[in-house]
Protein backbone atom coordinates (compact mmCIF):
# COMPACT_ATOMS: atom_id res chain seq x y z
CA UNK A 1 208.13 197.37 151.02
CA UNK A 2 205.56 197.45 154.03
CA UNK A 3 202.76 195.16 153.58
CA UNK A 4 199.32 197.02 152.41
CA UNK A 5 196.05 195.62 153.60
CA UNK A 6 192.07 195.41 152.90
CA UNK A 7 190.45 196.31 155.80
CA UNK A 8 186.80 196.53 154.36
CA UNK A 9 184.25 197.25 151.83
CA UNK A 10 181.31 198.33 150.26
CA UNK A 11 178.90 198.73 146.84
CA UNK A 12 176.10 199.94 145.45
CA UNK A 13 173.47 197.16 143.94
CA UNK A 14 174.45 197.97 139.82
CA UNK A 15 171.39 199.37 138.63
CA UNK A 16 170.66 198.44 134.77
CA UNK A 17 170.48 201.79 132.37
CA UNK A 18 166.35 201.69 130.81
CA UNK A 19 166.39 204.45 128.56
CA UNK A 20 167.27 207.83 130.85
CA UNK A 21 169.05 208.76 133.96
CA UNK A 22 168.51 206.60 137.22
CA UNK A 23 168.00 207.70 140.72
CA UNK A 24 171.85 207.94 141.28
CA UNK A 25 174.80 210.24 140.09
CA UNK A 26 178.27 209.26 139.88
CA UNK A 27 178.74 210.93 143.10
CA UNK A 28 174.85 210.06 144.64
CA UNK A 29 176.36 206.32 144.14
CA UNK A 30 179.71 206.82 146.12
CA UNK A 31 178.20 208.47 149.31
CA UNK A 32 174.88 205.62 149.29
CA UNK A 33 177.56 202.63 149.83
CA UNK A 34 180.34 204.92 151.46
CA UNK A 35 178.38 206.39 154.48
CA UNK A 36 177.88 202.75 155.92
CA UNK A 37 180.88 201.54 155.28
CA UNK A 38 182.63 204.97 157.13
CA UNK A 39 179.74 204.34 160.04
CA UNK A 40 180.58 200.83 161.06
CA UNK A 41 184.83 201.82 161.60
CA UNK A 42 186.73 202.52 165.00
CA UNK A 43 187.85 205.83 163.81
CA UNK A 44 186.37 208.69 162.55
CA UNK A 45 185.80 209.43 158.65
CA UNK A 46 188.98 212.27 158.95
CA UNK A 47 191.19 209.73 159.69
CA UNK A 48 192.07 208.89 156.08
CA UNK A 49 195.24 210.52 154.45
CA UNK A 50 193.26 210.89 151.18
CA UNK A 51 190.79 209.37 149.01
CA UNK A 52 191.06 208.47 145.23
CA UNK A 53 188.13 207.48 143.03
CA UNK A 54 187.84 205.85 139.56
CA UNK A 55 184.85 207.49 137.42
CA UNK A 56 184.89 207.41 133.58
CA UNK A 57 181.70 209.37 132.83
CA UNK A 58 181.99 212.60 134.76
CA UNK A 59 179.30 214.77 134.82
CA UNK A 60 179.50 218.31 134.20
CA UNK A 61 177.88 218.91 137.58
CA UNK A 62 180.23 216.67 139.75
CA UNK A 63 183.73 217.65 138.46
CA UNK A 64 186.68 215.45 140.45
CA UNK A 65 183.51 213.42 142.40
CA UNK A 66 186.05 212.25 144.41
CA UNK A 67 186.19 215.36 146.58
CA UNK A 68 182.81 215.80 146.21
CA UNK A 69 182.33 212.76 147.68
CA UNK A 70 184.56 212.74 150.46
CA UNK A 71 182.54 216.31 151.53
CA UNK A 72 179.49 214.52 151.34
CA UNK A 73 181.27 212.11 153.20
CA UNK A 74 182.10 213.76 155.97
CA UNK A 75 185.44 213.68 155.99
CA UNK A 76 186.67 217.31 156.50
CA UNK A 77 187.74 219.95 154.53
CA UNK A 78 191.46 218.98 154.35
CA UNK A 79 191.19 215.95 153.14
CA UNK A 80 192.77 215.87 149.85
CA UNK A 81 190.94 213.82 147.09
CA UNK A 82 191.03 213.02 143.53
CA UNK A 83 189.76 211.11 140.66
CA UNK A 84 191.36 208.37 138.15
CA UNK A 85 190.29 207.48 134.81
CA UNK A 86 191.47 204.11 132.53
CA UNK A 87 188.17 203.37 131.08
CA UNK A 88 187.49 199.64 132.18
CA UNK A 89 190.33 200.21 134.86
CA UNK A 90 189.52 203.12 137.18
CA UNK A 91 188.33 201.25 139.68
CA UNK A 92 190.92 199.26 140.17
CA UNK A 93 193.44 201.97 139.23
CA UNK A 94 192.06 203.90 142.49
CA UNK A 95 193.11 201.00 144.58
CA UNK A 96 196.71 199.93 143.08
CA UNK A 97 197.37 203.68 143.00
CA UNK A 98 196.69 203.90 147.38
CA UNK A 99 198.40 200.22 147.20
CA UNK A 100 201.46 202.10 146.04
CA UNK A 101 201.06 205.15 148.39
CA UNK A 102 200.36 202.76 151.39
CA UNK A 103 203.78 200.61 150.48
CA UNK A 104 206.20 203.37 149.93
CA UNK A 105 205.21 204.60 153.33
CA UNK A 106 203.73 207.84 151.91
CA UNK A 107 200.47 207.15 153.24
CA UNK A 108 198.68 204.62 155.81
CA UNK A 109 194.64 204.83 155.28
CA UNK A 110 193.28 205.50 152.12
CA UNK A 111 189.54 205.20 150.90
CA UNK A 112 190.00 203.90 147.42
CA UNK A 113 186.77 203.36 145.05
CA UNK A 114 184.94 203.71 141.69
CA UNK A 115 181.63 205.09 140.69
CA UNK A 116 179.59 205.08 137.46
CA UNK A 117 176.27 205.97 136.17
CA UNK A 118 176.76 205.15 132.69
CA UNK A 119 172.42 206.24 132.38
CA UNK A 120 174.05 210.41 132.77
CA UNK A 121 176.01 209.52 130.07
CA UNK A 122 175.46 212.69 128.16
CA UNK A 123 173.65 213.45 124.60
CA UNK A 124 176.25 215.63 122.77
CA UNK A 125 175.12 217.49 119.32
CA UNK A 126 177.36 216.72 115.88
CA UNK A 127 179.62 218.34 115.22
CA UNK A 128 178.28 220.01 112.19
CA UNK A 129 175.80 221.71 114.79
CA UNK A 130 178.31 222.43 116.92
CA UNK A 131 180.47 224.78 114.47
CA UNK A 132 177.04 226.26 113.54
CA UNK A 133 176.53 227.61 116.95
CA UNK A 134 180.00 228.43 117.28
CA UNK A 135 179.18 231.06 113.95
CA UNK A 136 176.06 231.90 115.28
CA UNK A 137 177.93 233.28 118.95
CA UNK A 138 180.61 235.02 116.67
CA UNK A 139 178.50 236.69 114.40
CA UNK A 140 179.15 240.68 114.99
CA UNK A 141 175.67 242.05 113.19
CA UNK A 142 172.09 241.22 113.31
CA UNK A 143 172.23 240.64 109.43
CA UNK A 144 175.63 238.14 109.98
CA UNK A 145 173.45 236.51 112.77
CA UNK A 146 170.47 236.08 110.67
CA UNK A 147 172.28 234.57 107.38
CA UNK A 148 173.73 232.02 110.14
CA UNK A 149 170.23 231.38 110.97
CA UNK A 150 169.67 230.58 107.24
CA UNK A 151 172.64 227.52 107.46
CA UNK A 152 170.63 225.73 109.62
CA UNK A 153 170.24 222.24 109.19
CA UNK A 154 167.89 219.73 110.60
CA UNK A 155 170.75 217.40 111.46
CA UNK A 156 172.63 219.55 113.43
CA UNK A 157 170.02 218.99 116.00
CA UNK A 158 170.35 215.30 116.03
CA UNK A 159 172.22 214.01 119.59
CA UNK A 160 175.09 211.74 119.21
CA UNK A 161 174.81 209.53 122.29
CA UNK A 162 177.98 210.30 123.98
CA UNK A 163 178.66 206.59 125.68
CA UNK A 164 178.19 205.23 122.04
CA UNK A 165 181.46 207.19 121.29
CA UNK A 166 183.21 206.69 124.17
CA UNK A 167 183.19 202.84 124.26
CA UNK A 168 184.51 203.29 120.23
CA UNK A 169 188.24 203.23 119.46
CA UNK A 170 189.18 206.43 118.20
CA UNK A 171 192.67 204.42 116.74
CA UNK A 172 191.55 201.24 115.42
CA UNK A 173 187.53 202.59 115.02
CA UNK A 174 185.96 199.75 116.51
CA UNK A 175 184.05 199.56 118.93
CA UNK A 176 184.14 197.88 121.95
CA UNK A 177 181.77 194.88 120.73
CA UNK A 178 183.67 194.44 117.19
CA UNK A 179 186.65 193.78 119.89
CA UNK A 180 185.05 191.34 120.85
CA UNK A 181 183.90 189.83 117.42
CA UNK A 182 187.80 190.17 116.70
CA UNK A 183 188.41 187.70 119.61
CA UNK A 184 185.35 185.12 118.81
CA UNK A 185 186.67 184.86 114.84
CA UNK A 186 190.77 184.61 116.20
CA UNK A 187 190.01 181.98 118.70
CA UNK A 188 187.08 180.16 117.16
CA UNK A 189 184.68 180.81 120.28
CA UNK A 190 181.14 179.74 118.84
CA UNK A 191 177.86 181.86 119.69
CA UNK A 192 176.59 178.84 121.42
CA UNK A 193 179.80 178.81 123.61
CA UNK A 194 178.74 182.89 124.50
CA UNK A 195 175.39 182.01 125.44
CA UNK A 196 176.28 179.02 127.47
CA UNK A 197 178.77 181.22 129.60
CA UNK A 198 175.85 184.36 130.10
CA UNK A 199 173.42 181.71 131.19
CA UNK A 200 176.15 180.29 133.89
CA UNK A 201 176.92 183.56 134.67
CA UNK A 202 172.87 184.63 135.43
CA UNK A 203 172.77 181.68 137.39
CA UNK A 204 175.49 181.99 139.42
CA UNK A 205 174.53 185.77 140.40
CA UNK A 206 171.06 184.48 141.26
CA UNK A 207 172.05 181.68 143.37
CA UNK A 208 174.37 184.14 145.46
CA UNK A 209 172.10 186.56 145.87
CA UNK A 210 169.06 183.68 147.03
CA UNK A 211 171.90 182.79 149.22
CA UNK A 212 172.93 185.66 150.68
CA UNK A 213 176.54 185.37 149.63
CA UNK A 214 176.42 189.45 148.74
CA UNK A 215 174.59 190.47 151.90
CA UNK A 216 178.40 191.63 153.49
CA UNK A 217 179.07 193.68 150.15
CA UNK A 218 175.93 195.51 148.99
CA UNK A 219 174.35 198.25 151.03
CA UNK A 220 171.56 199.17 150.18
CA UNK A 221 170.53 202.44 148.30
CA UNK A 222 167.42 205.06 149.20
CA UNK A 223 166.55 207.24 146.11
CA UNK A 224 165.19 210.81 146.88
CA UNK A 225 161.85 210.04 146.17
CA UNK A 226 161.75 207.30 148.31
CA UNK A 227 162.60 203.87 146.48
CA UNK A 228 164.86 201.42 147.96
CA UNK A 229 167.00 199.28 145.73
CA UNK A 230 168.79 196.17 147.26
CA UNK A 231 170.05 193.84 144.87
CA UNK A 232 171.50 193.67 141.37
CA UNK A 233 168.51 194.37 138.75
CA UNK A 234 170.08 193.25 135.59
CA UNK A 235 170.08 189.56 136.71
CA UNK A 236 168.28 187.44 134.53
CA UNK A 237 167.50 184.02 136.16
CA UNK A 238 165.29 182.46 134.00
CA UNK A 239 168.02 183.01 130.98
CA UNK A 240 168.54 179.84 128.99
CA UNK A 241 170.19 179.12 125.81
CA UNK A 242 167.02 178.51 123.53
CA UNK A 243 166.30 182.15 125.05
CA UNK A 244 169.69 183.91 123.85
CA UNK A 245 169.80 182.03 121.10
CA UNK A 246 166.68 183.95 119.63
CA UNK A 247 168.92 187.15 120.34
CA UNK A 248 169.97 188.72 116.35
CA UNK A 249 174.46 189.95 116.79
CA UNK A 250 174.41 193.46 117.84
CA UNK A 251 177.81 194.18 116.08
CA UNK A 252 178.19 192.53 113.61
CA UNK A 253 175.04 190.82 111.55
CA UNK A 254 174.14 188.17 111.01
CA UNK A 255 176.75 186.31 111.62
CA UNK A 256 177.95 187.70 114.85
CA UNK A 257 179.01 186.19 118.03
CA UNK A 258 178.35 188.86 120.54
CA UNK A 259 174.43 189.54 121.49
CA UNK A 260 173.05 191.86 123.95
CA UNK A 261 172.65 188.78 125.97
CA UNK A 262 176.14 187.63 126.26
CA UNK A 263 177.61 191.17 126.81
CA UNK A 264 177.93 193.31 129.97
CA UNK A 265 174.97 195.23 130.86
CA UNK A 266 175.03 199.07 130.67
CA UNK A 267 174.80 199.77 134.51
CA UNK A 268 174.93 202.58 137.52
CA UNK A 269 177.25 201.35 140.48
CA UNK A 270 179.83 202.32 142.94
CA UNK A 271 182.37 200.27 145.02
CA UNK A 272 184.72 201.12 147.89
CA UNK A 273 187.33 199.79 149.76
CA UNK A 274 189.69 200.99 152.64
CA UNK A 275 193.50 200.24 152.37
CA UNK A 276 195.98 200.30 155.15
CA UNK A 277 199.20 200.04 156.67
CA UNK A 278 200.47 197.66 159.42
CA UNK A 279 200.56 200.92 161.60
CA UNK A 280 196.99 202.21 160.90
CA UNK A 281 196.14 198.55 161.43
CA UNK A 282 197.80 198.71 164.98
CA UNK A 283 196.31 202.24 165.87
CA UNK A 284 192.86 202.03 164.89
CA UNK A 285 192.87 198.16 166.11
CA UNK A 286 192.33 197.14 162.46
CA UNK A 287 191.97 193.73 161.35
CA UNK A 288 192.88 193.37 157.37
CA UNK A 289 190.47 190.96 155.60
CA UNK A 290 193.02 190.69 152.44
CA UNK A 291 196.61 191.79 151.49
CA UNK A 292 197.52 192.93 148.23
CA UNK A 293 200.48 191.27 147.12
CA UNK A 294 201.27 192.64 143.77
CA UNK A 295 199.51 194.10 140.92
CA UNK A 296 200.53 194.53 136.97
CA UNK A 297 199.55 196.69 134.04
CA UNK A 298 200.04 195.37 130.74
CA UNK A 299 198.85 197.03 126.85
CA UNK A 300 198.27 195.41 123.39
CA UNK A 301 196.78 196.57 120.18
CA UNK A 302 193.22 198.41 120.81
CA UNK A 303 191.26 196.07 118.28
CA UNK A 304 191.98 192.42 120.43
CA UNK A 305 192.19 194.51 123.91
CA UNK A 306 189.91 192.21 125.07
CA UNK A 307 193.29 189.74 125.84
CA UNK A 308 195.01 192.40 128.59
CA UNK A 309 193.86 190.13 131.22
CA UNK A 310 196.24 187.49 129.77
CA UNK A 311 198.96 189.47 129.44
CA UNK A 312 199.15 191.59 132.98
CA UNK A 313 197.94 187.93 134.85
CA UNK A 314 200.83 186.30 133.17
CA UNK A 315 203.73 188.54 133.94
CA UNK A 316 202.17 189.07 137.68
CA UNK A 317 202.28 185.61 138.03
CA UNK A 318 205.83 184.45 136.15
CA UNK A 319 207.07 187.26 138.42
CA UNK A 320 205.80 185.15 141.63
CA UNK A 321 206.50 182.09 139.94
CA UNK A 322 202.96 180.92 140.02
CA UNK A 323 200.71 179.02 137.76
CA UNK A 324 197.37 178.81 137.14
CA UNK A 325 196.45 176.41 139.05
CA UNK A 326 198.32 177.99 141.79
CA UNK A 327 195.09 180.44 141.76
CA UNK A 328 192.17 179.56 143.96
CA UNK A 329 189.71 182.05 142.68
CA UNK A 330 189.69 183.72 139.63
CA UNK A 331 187.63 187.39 139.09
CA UNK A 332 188.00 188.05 135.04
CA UNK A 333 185.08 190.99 134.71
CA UNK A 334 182.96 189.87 132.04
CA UNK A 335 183.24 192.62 129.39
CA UNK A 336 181.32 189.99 126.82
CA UNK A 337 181.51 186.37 126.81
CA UNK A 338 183.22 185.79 123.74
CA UNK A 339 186.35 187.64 125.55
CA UNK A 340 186.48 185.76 128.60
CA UNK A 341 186.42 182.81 127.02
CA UNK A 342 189.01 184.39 124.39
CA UNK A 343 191.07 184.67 127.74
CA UNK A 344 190.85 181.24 128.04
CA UNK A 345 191.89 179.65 125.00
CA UNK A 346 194.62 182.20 124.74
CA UNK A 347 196.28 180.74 127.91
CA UNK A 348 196.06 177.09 125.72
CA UNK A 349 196.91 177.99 122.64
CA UNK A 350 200.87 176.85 121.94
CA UNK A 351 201.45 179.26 119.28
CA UNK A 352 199.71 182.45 121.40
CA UNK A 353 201.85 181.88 124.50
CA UNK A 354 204.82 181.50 122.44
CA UNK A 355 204.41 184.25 120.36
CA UNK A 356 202.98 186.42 122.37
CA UNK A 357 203.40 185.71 126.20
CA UNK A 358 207.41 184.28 125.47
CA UNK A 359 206.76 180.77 126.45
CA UNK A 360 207.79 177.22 126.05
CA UNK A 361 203.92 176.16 125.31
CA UNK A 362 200.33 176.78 126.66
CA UNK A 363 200.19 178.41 130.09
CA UNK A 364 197.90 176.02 130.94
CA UNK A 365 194.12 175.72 131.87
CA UNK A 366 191.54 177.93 134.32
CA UNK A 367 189.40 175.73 136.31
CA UNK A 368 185.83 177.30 135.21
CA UNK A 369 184.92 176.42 138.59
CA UNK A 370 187.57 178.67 140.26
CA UNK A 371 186.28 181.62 137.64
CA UNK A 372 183.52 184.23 138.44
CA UNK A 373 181.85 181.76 140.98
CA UNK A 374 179.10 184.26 141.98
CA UNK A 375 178.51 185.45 138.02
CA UNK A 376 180.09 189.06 136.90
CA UNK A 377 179.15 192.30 134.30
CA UNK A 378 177.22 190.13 132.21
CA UNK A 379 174.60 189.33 134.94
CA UNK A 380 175.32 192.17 137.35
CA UNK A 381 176.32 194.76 135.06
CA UNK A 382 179.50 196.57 133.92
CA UNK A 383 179.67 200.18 135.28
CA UNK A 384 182.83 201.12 133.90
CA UNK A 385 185.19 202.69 136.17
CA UNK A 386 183.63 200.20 139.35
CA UNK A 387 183.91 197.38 138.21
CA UNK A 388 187.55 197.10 138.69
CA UNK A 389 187.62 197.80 141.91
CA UNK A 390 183.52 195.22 142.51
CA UNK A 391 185.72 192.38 141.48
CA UNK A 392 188.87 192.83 143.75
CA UNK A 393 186.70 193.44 146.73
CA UNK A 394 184.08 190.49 146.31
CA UNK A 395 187.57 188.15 144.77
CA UNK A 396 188.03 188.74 148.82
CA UNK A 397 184.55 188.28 150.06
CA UNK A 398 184.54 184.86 148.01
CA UNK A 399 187.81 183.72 149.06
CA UNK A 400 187.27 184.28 152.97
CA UNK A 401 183.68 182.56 152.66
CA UNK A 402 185.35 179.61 151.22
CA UNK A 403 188.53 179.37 153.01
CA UNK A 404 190.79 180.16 149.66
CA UNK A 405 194.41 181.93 150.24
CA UNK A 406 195.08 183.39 146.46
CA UNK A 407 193.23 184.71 143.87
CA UNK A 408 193.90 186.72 141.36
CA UNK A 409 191.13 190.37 140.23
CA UNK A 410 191.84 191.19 136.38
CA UNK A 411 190.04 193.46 133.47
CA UNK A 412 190.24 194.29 130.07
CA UNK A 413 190.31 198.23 129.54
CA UNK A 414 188.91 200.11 126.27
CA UNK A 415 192.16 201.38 124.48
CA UNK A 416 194.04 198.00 124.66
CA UNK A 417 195.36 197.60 128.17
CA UNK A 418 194.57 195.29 131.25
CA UNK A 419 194.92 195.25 134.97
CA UNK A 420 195.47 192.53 137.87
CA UNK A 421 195.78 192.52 141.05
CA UNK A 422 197.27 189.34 143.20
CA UNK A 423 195.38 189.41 146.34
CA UNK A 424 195.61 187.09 149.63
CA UNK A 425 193.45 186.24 152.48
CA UNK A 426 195.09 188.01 156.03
């Protein structure tokens, strides 16, 4: 199989949600980080065999953004462009689906990405109201209109937030925090554990930013009426555990682990990155920043999906015959606390790796200082179908400012499944 490189790429600052739609549309947030990142290459935006875009929450107004995108992009009329969608995974997806193209020789540039503004989620009516104005449009007569009229009910008029739904489990009807409650109770992770992870994790994104460590992956974003955004606003620097602590369970009360203080942060965000061939490195005088080496999907039950980063990590790494600590850098996005740190324990627990993952005993340990070094979703914010492809691109931003080799970009996804990529320094 030919060898399939990163050449570059780009994001969005994640813009937290507060109450209403931000400055940015799924497709706004693509072309803000996309047009610099097409600007500063050798060859000209039409160069690309296609381009393929996570996005969970498409708006009615920007059906398959992808091609709307790549139009607003620039990049021709022919180019041929389309959209992916599993949930937590789409942005990742986008990638490991060019990754494939790019090896099999089907393709040899491909602008792979994911976009999300989770504040357009829509409002959607019940549906009580919804068969009620489905009898109101089929009513023949004025008279069978007006006794329609006379069913009314107050609550048909009451929105259902659609985002509330969609991050529920239609099979197992939980939602995606009570996941993560599910995790906390099975491996015993205390609330004071959760906290003390979000605080590291604010911490961490605040130091990189005062450092500059994101200043080669965020481009910054003009609104139309003028406002600049530059940096990740959900970041909360000052965070502490006395401060969390005060936080009441969000799920599951009072006892609850999971707080809106340890969870990922309802967020607007897109991410980009441009794949390639050894030939399209040679023609366009390319030089690859990363190679993808391998990448694994794995699925479990919906109600402890929270664990599909153990499962897809393990098998892509028993396949390479790799360890743990064989990984240098570690990007595990940061759904909620309690599931990272699920992750964790799940990799030490004797009877879970031999049950589950087919082992002799525990997998082993994660260095915490090899995981999420610049902080993740819970600081930064978890646009859903980005984030996937945020952590594989700044997994190789880290690694090459720190001189690391291997590391290893991997997700949880709504519906029970997770995602990994291996990835290694060029």
């Amino acid at each position: 199989m030919r060898p399939v490189y990163i050449i570059d790429g780009s994001r969005t600052p994640f813009l937290k949600a507060r109450g209403g739609p931000g400055p940015f549309t799924p497709v706004d947030l693509a072309v803000q980080c996309g047009r610099p990142l097409l600007e500063r290459q050798p060859f000209a935006p039409d160069a690309f065999d296609q381009v393929i875009l996570g996005c969970v929450n498409v708006i009615a107004d920007e059906m398959n953004p992808a091609r709307i995108a790549a139009l607003r992009l620039g990049m021709g009329e022919g180019m041929t462009a389309f959209t992916v969608q599993i949930n937590c995974g789409s942005g990742m997806q986008s990638a490991d689906t060019a990754f494939h193209y790019i090896r099999e020789g089907v393709s040899d540039l491909i602008l792979a990405g994911g976009t999300e503004a989770l504040s357009y989620s829509p409002l959607v009516f019940p549906q009580q109201g919804v068969k009620w104005f489905a009898k109101l449009a089929a009513a023949k007569t004025a008279y069978a209109k007006a006794l329609q009229v006379l069913r009314v009910r107050p609550g048909f008029f009451k929105p259902v937030i659609g985002l509330e739904r969609g991050l529920t489990d239609p099979i197992v009807e939980l939602n995606m925090g009570q996941t993560a409650e599910v995790l906390a109770y099975l491996f015993h992770i205390s609330r004071a554990e959760a906290d003390a992870y979000a605080v590291q994790s604010n911490l961490r994104l605040s130091r990189a930013q005062e450092k500059g460590w994101l200043a080669d992956e965020v481009e910054p974003a003009f609104a139309r009426d003028g406002k600049f955004y530059d940096r990740d606003d959900g970041v909360r620097p000052d965070s502490t555990i006395e401060k969390l602590g005060q936080l009441k369970p969000v799920f599951e009360c009072p006892w609850g682990k999971v707080t809106a203080g340890n969870s990922s942060q309802i967020t607007d965000g897109a991410s980009w990155m441009i794949l390639a061939s050894e030939e399209a490195c040679k023609k366009h005088g390319l030089t690859p920043k990363a190679v993808i080496i391998d990448s694994q999907w794995s699925a479990l039950d919906p109600s402890i999906m929270g664990l599909g980063p153990v499962l897809c990590s393990t098998k892509l790494l028993q396949r390479h015959r790799l360890g743990l600590e064989d990984i240098e850098l570690w990007e595990i996005n940061e759904a909620f606390a309690a599931q990272v740190l699920a992750c964790l324990a799940a990799w030490e627990d004797d009877k879970f790796c031999r049950d589950v993952l087919g082992l002799d005993g525990p997998f082993g340990t994660i260095d915490r200082e090899r995981l999420n070094i610049d902080g993740g979703a819970i600081s930064l914010g978890h646009p859903v179908g980005t984030s996937g492809n945020r952590i594989a691109l700044h997994l190789v931003n880290a690694m090459r400012r720190l001189g690391k080799k291997r590391g290893i970009a991997t997700e949880c996804i709504g519906g029970g499944q997770g995602g990994a990529m291996l990835i290694e320094t060029a």
